[in-house]
Protein backbone atom coordinates (compact mmCIF):
# COMPACT_ATOMS: atom_id res chain seq x y z
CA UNK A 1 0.00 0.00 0.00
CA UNK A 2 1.06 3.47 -0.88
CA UNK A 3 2.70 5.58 2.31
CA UNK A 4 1.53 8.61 2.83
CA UNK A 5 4.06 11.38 3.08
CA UNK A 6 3.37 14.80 5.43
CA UNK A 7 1.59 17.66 3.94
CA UNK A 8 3.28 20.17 2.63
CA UNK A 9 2.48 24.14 3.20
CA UNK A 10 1.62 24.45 -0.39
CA UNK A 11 -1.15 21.44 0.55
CA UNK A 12 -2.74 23.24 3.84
CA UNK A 13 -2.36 26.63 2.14
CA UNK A 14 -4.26 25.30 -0.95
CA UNK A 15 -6.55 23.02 0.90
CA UNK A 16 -7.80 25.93 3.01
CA UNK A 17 -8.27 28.07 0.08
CA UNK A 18 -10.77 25.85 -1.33
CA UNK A 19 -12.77 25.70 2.28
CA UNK A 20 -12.69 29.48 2.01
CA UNK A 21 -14.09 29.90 -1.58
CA UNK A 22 -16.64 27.12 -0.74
CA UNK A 23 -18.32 28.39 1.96
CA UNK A 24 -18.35 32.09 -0.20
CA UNK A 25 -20.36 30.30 -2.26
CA UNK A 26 -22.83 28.92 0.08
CA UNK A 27 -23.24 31.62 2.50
CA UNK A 28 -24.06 34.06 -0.68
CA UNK A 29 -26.77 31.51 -1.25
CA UNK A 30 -27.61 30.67 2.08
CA UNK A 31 -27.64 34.08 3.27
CA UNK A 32 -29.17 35.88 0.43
CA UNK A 33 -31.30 33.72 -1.87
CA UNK A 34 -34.65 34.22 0.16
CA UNK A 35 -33.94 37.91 0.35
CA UNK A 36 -33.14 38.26 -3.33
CA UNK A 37 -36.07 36.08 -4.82
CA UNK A 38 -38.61 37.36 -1.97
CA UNK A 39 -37.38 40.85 -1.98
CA UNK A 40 -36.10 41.76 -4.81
CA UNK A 41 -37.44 40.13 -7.76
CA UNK A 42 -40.98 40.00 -6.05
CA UNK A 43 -41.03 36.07 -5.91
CA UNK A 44 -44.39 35.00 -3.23
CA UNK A 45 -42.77 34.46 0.43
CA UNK A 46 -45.36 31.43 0.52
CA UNK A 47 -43.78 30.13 -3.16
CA UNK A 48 -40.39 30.54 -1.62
CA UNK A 49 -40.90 28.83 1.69
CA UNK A 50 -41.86 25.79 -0.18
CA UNK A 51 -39.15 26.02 -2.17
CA UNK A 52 -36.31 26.15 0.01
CA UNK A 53 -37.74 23.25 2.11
CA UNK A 54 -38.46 21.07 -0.97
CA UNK A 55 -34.66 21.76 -2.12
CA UNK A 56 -33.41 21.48 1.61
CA UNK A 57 -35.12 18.20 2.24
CA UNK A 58 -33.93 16.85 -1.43
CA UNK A 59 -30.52 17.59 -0.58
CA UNK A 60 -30.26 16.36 2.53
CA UNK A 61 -31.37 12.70 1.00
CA UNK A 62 -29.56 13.22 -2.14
CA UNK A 63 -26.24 13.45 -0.16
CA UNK A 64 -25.43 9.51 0.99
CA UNK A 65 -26.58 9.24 -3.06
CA UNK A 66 -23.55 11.33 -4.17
CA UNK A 67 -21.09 9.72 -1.49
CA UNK A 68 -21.92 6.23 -2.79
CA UNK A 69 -21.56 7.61 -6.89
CA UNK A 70 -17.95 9.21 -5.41
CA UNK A 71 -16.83 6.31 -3.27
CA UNK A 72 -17.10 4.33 -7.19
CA UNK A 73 -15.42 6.35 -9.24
CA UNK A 74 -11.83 5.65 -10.64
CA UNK A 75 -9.82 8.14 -12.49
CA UNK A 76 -6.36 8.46 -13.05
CA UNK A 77 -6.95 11.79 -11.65
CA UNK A 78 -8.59 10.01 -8.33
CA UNK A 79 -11.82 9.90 -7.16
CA UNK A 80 -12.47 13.00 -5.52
CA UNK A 81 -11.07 15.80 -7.49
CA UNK A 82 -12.77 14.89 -10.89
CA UNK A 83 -15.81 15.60 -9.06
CA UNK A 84 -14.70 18.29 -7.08
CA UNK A 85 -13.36 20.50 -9.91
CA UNK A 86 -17.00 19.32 -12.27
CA UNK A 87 -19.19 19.97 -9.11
CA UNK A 88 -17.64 23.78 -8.81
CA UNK A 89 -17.60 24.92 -12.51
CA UNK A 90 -21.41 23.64 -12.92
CA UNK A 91 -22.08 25.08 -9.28
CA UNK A 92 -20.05 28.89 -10.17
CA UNK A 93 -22.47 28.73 -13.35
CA UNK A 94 -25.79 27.57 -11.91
CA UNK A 95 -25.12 30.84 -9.10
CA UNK A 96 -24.33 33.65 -11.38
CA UNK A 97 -27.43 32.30 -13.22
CA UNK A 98 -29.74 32.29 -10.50
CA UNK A 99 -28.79 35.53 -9.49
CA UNK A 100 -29.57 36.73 -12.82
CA UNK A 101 -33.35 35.97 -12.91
CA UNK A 102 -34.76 38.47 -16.02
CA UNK A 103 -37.04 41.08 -14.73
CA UNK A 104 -39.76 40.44 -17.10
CA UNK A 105 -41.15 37.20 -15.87
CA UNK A 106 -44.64 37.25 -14.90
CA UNK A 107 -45.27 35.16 -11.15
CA UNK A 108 -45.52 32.07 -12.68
CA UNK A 109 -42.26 32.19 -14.38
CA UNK A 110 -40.59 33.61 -11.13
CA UNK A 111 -41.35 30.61 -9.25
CA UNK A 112 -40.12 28.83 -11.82
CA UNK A 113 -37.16 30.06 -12.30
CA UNK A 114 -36.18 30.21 -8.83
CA UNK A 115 -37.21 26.31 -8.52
CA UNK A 116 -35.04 25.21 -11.06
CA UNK A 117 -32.05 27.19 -10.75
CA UNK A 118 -32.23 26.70 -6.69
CA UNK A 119 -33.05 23.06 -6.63
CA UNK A 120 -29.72 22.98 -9.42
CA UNK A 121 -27.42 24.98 -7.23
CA UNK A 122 -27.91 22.60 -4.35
CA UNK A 123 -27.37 19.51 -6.44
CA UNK A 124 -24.45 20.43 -7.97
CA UNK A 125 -23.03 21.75 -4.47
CA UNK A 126 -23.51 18.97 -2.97
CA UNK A 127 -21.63 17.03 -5.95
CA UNK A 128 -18.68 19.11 -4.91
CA UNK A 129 -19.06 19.11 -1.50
CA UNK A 130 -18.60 15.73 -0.79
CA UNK A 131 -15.76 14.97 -2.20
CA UNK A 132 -14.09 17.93 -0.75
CA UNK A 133 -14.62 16.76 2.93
CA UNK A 134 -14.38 13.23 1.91
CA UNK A 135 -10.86 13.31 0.14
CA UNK A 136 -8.86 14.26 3.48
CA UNK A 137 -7.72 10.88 4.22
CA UNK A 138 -6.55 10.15 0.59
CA UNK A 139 -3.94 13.02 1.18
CA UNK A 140 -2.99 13.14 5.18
CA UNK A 141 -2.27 10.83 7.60
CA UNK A 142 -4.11 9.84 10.77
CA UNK A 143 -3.74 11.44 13.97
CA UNK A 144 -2.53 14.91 14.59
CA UNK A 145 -2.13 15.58 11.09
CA UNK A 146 -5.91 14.83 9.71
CA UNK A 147 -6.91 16.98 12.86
CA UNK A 148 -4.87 19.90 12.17
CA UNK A 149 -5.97 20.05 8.35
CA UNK A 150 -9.42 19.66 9.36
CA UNK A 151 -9.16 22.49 11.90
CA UNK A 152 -7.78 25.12 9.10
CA UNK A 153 -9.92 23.98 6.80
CA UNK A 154 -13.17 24.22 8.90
CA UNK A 155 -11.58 27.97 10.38
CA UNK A 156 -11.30 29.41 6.45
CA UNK A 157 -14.72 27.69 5.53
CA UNK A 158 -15.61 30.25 8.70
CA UNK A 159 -13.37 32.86 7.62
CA UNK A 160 -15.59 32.98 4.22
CA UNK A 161 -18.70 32.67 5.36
CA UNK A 162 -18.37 35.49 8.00
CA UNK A 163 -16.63 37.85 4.74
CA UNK A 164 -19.97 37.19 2.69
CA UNK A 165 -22.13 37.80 5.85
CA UNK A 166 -19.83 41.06 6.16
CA UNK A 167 -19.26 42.69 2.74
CA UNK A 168 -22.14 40.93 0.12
CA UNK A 169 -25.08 43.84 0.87
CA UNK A 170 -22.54 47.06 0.71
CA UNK A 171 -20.69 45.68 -2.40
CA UNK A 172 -24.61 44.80 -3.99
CA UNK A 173 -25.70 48.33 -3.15
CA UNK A 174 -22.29 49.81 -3.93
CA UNK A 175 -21.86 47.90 -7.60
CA UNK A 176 -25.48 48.18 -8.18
CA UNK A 177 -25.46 52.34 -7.94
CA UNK A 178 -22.58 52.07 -10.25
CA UNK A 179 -24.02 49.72 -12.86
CA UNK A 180 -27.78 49.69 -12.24
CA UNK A 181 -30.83 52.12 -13.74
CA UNK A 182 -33.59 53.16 -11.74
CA UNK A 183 -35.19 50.10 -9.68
CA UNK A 184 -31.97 48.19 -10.32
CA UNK A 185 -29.69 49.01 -8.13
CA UNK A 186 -29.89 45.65 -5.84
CA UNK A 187 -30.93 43.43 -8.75
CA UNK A 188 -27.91 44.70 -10.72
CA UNK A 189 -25.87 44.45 -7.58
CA UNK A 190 -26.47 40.70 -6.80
CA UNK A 191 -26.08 39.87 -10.71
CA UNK A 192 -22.26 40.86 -10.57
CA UNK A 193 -21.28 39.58 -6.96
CA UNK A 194 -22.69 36.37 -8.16
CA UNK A 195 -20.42 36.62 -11.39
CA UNK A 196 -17.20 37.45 -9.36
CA UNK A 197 -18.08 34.89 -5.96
CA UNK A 198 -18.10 32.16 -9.10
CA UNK A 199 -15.04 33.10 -10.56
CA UNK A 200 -13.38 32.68 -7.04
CA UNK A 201 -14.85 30.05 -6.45
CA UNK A 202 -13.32 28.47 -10.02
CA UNK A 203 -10.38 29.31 -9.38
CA UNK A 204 -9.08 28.42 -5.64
CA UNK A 205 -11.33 25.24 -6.25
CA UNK A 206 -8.52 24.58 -9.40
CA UNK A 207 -5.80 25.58 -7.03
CA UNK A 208 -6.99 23.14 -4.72
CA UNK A 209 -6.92 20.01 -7.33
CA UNK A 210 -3.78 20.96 -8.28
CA UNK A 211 -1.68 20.72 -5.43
CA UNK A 212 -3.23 17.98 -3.78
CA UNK A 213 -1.95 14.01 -4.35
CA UNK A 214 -4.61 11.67 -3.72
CA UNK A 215 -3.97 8.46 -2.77
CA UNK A 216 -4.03 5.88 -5.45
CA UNK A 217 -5.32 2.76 -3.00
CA UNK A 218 -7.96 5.30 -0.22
CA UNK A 219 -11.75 3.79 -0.28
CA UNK A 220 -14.62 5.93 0.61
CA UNK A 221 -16.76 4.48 3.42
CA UNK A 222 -20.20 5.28 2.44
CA UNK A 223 -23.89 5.74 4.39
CA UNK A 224 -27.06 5.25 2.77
CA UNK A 225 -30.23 7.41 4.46
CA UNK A 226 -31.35 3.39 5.71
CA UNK A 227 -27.94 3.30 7.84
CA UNK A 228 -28.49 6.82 9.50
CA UNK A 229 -31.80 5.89 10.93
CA UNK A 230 -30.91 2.52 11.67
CA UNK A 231 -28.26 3.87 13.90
CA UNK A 232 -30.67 6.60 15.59
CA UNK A 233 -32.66 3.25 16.75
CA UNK A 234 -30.04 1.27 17.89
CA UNK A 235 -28.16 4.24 19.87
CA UNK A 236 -30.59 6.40 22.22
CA UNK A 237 -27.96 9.07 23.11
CA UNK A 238 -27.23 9.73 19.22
CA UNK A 239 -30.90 10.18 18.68
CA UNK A 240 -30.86 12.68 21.98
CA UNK A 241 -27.93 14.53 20.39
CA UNK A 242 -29.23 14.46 16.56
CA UNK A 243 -32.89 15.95 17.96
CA UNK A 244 -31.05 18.86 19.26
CA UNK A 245 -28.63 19.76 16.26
CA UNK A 246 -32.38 20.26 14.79
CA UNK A 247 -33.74 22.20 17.49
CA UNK A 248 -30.83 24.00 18.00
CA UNK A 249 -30.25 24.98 13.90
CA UNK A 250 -33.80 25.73 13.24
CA UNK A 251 -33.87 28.24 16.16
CA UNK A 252 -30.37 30.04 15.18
CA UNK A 253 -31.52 29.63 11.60
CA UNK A 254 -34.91 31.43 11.66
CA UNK A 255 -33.03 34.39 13.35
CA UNK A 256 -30.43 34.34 10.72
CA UNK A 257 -32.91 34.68 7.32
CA UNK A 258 -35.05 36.90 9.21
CA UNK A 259 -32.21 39.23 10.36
CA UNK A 260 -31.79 41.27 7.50
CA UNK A 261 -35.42 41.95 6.92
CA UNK A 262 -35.89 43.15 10.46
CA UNK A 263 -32.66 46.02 9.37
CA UNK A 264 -34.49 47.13 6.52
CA UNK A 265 -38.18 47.13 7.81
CA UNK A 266 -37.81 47.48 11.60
CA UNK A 267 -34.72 49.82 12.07
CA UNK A 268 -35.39 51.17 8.64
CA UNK A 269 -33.38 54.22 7.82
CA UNK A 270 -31.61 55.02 4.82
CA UNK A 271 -28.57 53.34 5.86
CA UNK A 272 -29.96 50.22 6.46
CA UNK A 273 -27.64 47.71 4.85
CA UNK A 274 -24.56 49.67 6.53
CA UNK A 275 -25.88 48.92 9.85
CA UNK A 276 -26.17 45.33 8.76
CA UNK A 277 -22.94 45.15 7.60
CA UNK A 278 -21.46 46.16 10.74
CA UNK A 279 -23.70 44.10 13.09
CA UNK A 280 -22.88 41.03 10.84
CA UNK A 281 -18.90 41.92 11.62
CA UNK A 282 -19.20 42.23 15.67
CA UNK A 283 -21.82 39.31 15.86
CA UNK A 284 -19.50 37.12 13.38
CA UNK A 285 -16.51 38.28 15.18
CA UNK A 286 -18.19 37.36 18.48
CA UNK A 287 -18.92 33.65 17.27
CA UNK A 288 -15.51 33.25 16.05
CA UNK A 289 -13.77 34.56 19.24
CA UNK A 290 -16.36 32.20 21.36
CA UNK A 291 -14.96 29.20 19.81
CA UNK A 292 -11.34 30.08 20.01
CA UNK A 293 -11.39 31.65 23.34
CA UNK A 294 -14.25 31.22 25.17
CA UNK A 295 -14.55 27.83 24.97
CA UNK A 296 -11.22 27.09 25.72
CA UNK A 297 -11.83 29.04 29.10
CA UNK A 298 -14.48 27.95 30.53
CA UNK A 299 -13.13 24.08 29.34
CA UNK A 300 -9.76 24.37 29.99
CA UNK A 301 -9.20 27.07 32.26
CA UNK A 302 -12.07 27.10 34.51
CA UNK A 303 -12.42 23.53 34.28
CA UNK A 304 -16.23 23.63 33.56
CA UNK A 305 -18.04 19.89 32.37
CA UNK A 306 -18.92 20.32 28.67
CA UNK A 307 -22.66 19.82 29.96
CA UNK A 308 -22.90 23.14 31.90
CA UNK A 309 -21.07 25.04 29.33
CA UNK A 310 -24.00 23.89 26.88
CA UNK A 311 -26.29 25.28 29.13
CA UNK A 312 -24.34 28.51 29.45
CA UNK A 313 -24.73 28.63 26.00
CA UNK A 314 -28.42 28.31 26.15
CA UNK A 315 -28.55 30.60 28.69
CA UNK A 316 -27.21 33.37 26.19
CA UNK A 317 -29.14 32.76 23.84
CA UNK A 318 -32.39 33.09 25.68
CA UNK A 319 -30.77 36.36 27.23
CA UNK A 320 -30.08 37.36 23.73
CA UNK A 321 -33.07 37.04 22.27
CA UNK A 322 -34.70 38.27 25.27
CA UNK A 323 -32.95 41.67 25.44
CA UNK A 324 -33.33 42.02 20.68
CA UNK A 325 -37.05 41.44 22.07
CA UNK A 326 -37.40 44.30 24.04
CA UNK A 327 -35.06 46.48 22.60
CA UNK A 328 -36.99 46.58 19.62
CA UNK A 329 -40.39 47.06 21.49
CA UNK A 330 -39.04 49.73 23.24
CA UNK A 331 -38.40 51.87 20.28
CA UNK A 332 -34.83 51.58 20.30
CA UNK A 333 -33.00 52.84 17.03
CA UNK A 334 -29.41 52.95 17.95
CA UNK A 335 -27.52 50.01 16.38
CA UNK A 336 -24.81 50.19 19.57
CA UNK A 337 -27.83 48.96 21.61
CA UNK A 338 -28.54 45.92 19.17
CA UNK A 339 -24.76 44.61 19.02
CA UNK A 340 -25.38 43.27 22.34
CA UNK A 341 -28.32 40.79 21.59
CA UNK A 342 -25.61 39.92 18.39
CA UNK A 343 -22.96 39.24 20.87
CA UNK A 344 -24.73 37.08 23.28
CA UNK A 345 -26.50 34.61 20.23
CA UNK A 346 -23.71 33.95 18.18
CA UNK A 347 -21.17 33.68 20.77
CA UNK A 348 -23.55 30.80 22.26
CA UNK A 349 -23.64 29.27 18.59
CA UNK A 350 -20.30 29.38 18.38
CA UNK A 351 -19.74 27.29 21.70
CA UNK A 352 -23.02 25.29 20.58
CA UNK A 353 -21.48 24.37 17.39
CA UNK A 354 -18.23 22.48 19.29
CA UNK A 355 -20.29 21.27 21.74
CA UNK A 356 -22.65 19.33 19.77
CA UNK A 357 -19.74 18.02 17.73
CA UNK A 358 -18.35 16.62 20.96
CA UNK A 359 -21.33 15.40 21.93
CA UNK A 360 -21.67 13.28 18.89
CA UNK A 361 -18.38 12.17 19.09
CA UNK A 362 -19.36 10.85 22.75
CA UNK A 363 -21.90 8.62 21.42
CA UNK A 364 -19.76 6.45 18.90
CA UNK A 365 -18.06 4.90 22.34
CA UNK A 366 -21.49 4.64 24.09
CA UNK A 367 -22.50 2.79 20.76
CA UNK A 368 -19.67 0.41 20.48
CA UNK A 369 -20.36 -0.79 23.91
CA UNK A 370 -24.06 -0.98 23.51
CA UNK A 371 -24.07 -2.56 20.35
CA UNK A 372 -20.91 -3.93 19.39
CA UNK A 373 -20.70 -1.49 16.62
CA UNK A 374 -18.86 1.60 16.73
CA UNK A 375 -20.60 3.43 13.28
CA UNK A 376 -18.79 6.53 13.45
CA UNK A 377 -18.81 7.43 10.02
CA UNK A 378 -23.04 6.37 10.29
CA UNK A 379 -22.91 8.98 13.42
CA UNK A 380 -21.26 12.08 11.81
CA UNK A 381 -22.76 11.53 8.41
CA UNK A 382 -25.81 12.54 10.14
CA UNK A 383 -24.98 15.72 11.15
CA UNK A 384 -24.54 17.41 7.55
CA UNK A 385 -28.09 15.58 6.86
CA UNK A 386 -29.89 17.02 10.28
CA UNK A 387 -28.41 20.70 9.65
CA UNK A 388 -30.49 20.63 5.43
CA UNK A 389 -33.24 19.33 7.25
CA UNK A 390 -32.87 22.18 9.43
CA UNK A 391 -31.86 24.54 7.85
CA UNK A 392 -35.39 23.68 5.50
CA UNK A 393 -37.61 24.07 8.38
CA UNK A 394 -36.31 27.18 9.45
CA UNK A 395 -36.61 28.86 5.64
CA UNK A 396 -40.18 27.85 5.62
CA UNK A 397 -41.01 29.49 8.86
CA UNK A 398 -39.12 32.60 7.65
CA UNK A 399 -40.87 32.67 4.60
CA UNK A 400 -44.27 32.11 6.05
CA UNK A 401 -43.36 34.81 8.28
CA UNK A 402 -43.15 37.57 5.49
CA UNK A 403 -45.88 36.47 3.85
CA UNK A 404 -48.13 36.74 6.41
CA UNK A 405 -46.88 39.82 7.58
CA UNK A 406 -46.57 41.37 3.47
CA UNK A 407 -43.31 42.31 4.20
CA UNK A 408 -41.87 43.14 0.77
CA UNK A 409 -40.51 45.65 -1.33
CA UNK A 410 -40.02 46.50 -5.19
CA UNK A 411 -38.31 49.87 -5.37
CA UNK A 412 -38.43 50.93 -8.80
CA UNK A 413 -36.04 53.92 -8.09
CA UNK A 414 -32.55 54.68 -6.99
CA UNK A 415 -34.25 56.75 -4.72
CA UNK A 416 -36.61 54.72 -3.14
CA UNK A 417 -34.18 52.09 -2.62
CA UNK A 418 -32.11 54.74 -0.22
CA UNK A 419 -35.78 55.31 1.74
CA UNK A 420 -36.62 54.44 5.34
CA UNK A 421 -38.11 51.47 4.75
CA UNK A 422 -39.18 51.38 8.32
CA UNK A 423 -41.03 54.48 8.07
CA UNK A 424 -43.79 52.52 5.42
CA UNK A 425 -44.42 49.64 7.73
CA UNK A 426 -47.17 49.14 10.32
CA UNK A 427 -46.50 48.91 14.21
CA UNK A 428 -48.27 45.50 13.82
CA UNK A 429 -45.88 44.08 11.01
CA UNK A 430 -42.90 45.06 12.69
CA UNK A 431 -43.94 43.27 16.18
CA UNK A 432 -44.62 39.83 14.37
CA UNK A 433 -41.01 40.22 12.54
CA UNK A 434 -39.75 40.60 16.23
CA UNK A 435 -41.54 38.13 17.85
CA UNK A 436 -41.13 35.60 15.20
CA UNK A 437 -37.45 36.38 15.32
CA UNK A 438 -37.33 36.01 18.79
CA UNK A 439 -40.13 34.13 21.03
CA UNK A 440 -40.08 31.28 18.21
CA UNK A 441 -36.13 30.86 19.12
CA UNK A 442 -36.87 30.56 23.09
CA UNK A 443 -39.48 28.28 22.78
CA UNK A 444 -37.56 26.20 21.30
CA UNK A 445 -34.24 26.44 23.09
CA UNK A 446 -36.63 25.82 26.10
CA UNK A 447 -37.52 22.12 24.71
CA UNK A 448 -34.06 21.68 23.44
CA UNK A 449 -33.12 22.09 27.52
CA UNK A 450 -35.98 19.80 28.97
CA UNK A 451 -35.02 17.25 25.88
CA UNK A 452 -31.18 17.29 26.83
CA UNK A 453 -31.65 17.15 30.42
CA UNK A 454 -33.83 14.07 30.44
CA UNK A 455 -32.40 12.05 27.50
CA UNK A 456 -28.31 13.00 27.45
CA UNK A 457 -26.16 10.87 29.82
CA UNK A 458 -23.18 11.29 28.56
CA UNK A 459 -20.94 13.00 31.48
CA UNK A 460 -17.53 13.74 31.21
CA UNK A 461 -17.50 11.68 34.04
CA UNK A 462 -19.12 9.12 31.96
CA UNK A 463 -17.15 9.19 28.97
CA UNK A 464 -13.86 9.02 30.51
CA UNK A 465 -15.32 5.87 31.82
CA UNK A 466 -16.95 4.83 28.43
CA UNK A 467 -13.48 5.38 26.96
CA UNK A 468 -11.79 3.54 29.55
CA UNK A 469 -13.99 0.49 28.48
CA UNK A 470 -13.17 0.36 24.91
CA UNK A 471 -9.57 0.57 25.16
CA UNK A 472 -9.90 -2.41 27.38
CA UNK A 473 -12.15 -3.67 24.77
CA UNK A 474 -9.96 -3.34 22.37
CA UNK A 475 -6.64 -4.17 23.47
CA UNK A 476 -9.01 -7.58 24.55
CA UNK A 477 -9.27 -7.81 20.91
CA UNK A 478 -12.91 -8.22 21.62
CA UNK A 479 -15.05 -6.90 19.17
């Protein structure tokens, strides 16, 4: 069998630029595409609701589909990268077109069009995206290695979502006044980000292929939808943990599509999408910082159990949404006053996010011993599928949200698309944005902390003892 050698800089650095311009990609789409069908082309929030949880639900199943087609293809080139460089170029050209959606269809056609091209984009991801996390151990070796690459590659798939999250709206509003006509100016805007994001996205995806080596003689171990659930039966504290990666997602994800219509309708002003741009860059920074700071202190140095640190992070979410609750029924305006909701959520989702990977990992020893079957690569295949089926349920409620509130907006002039928005919307619409944004979220933190309380077992106490028993059971040579 072929030895693997150590990865060079030139492999990290290369590696990590493809996790950058991959999550570009799908934070553009994931952040944006119910704004810019809903809002800006005029697409029904009802049509789109159903669309994005159609898509969502599709791709979540269609996933262990494109593992299995990867894990049988040979190529002289590998298996992963012919896919991986095919997935991007079809991906780069299915988003520039779907964020160039002509004016002139009628409603029909709208829905249409943003059905195909959507449903498209998240095949063709997906064709990409496998293969991209899958191919790590056909170029590194086990142990420190594998961990390290992961770590950079998951911190610049970060790093690029947080710059979309940060910079997409100004450079849409600031290309769009450049380029655009009257009642343009956004639609224009998106059309060209899409055009450049895909050209990235091209090209560090190329750099990628090219300096990485697969190994000739890696197999792909492969989970069909039947093997996920199968697991969830056999192993009660993965189905506790899997139950609250939902809960947990659709609650942060509601907030997150819902965010950027509560700028421009609640807030309002003519400056809207600048005071977006900087509460995405202190909330992003906060969630960043959480997960290479905070967590580490309260873990580390103040020697907290993982447990109690998830309930911290409960804790500030609730507080979070609590105090973007009543700030907003208060009156306030000042965008100072809203950072620290921002803070408080997505530096709990940034602790959440490690902590529910840890707690997943807990349960592949807790399954070994109770079954005699470890199924790790069942276990964490699961957690990509859970977040789409999540992250579909959330989009629907958003989208249901705006259309039963009518919130929506066609500005047919430059001018009207620098109003304050806020100032045309009722007292009424603007408290159901709010309390969609934020009551929904409690409630269902709320469950998520009666669910993990009664059903999670899994101490640290515990799993140093769980751990304990399969090294024993292993150096047994017990199976």
């Amino acid at each position: 069998m072929e030895t693997k050698r150590g990865l060079t800089g030139v492999e990290k650095v290369s590696y990590g630029l493809g996790a950058f311009a991959k999550d570009v990609v799908y934070m553009m789409t994931a952040a944006y595409v119910l704004y810019y069908f809903q809002d800006v082309m005029g697409v029904s929030a009802w049509a789109m609701g159903v669309i994005l949880l159609a898509a969502r639900v599709f791709d979540a199943f269609n996933d262990p589909v494109m593992g299995i087609i990867v894990g049988k293809t040979k190529t002289p080139w590998g298996m992963f990268r012919p896919w991986l460089l095919a997935g991007t170029v079809l991906n780069a050209v299915i988003l520039y077109v779907m964020f160039s959606c002509p004016p002139s269809l009628d409603s029909r056609g709208l829905i249409c069009y943003a059905s195909i091209t959507y449903i498209l984009w998240g095949i063709t991801y997906t064709m990409m995206d496998i293969p991209f996390w899958s191919m790590i151990p056909a170029f590194t070796r086990g142990g420190s290695e594998r961990e390290n690459l992961t770590t950079l590659a998951r911190s610049c798939s970060g790093v690029g979502a947080a710059v979309v999250q940060v910079l997409a709206l100004k450079i849409v509003h600031s290309v769009g006044e450049a380029l655009g006509g009257p009642g343009d100016v956004e639609r224009i805007g998106f059309r060209y980000l899409a055009l450049f994001v895909g050209i990235l996205f091209v090209v560090l995806t190329l750099i990628t292929c090219i300096c990485i080596r697969e190994n000739s003689t890696t197999d792909m171990e492969t989970v069909s939808v039947r093997q996920m659930f199968a697991s969830l039966s056999h192993n009660d504290q993965a189905l506790a943990i899997v139950v609250t990666i939902v809960l947990v997602d659709i609650a942060m994800y509601i907030t997150s599509n819902l965010v950027i219509f509560f700028f421009k309708y609640d807030l309002g002003g003519s400056g809207w999408f600048d005071n977006y741009t900087i509460f995405n860059l202190v909330a992003g920074a906060a969630q960043v910082l959480a997960m290479m700071g905070l967590y580490p202190l309260l873990r580390q140095g103040l020697k907290i159990s993982n447990v109690k640190i998830f309930y911290t992070g409960l804790a500030m979410s609730v507080l979070g949404y609590v105090a973007l609750l009543v700030l907003s029924a208060a009156g306030v305006k000042a965008l100072a006053a809203f950072l620290i909701p921002g803070v408080l959520i997505m530096a709990a989702s940034g602790i959440n996010n490690i902590l529910i990977t840890v707690f997943l990992a807990n349960t592949c020893d807790y399954g070994e011993l109770k079954n005699n079957r470890r199924d790790e690569s069942v276990i964490f295949s699961m957690q990509t599928f859970v977040v789409k089926l999540a992250s579909g349920v959330a989009a629907f409620v958003a989208s249901a949200t705006l259309g039963v509130l009518k919130l929506s907006d066609k500005a047919t002039t430059v001018a009207e698309q620098k109003q304050d928005f806020g100032a045309a919307v009722a007292s009424s619409q603007k408290m159901g944005l709010r309390m969609t944004m934020t009551l929904v979220p409690i409630i269902v933190l709320v469950l998520v902390f009666f669910w993990f309380k009664k059903k999670y077992i899994l101490t640290d106490e515990k799993v140093l003892e769980l751990s304990e028993q399969v090294e024993k059971l292993h150096a047994g040579g017990k199976k």
